[in-house]
Protein backbone atom coordinates (compact mmCIF):
# COMPACT_ATOMS: atom_id res chain seq x y z
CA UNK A 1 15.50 8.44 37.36
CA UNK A 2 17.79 5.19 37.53
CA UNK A 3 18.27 3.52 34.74
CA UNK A 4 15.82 0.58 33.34
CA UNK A 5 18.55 -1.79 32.48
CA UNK A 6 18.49 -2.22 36.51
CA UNK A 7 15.54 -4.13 36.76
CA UNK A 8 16.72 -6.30 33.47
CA UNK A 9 18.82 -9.28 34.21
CA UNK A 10 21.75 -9.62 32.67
CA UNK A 11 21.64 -12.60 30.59
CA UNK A 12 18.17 -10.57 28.74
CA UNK A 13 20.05 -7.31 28.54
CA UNK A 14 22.94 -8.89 26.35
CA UNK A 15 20.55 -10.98 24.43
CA UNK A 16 18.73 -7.95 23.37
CA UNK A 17 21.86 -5.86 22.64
CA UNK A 18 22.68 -8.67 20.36
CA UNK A 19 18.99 -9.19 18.58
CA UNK A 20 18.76 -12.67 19.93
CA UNK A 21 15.17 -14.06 20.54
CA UNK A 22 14.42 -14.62 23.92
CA UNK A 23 13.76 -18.17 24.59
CA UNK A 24 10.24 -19.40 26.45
CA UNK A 25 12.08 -21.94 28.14
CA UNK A 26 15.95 -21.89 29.33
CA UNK A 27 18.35 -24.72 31.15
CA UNK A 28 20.29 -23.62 33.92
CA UNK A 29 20.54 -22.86 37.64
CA UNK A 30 18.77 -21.11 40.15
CA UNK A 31 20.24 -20.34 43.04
CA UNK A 32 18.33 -18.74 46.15
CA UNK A 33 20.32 -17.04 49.27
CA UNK A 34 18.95 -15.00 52.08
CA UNK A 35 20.49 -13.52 54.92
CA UNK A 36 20.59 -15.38 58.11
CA UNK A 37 19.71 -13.97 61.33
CA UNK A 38 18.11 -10.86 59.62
CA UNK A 39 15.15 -10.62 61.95
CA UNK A 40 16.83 -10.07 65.31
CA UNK A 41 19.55 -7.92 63.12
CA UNK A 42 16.60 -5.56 62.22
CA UNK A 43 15.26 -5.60 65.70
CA UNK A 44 18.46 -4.64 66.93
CA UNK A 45 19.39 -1.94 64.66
CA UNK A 46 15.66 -0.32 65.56
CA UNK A 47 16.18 -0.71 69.21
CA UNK A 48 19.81 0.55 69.31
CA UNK A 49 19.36 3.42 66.57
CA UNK A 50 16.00 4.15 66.63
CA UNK A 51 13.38 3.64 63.41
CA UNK A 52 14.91 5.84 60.84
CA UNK A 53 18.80 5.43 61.65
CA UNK A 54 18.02 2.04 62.08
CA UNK A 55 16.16 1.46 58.87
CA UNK A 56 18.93 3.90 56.97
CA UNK A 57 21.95 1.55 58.42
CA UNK A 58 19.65 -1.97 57.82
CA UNK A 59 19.48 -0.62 54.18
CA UNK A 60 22.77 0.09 54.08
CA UNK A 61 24.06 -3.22 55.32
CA UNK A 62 22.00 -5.24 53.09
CA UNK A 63 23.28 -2.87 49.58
CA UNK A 64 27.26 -4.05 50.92
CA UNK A 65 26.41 -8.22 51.15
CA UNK A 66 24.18 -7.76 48.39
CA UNK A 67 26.17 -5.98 46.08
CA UNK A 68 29.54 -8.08 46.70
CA UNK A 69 27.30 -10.90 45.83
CA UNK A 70 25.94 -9.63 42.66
CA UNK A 71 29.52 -8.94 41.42
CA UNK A 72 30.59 -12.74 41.92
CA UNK A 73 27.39 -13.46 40.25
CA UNK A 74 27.89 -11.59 37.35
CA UNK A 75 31.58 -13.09 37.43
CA UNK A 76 29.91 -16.30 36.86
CA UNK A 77 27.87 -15.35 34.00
CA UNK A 78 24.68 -15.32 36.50
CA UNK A 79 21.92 -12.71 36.33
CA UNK A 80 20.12 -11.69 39.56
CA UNK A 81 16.47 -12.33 38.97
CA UNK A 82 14.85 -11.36 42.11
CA UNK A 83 14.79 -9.53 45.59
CA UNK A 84 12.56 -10.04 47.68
CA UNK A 85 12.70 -8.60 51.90
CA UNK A 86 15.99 -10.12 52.57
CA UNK A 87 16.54 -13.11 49.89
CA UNK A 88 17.87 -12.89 46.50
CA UNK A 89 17.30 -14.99 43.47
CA UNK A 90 19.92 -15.72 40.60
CA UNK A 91 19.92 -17.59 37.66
CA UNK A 92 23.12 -19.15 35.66
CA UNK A 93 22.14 -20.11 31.97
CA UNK A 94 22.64 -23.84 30.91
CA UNK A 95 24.87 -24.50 33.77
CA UNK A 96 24.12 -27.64 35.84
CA UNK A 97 25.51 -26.53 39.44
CA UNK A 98 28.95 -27.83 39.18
CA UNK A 99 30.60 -25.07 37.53
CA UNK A 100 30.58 -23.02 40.38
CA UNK A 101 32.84 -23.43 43.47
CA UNK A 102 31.28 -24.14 46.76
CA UNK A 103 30.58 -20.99 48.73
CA UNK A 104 33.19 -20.24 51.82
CA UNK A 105 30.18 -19.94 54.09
CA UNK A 106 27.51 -22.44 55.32
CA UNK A 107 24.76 -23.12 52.46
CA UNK A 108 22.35 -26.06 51.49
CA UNK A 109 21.98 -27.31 48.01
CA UNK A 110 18.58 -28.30 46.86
């Protein structure tokens, strides 16, 4: 069984390890990617491998983006908060955005 600390963002893991109260409200970031172009990726991954190789590579493609992004997120001090199909969700206690430095790649700010 993995372990439950997985599904536990960061920022509430260390706050428990330390005793601290978790706050019902919190100042910060949220940041929102997904991946574009996944759609026709997927479609051509099932047509080209077939519905199991192509799931088993699709899976595999998303754990290598998605877990070099959750180690620059944790490098910020940000917690991933969310997966959901091919978007992730991250948050960055009591920073205001312009901390971080702007992403090599295309992205829109809200």
């Amino acid at each position: 069984m993995e372990s439950l600390g997985a599904y536990i963002p960061m920022d509430r893991r260390h706050a428990m390890a330390q005793g601290k109260d978790l706050p019902d409200r919190a100042h910060g970031t949220a940041l929102s990617a997904d991946i574009s172009g996944f759609t026709p990726l997927t479609e051509a991954l099932l047509l080209k491998l077939g519905p199991k190789r192509g799931a088993e590579e699709l899976t595999k493609q998303l754990n290598l983006v998605y877990g070099a992004l959750i180690v620059e997120v944790h490098r910020f001090g940000g917690s991933v908060i969310g997966f959901g199909g091919d978007a992730i969700t991250c948050w960055f206690d009591r920073d205001d955005g312009r901390r971080l430095r702007p992403a090599p790649w295309p992205c829109k700010r809200l």
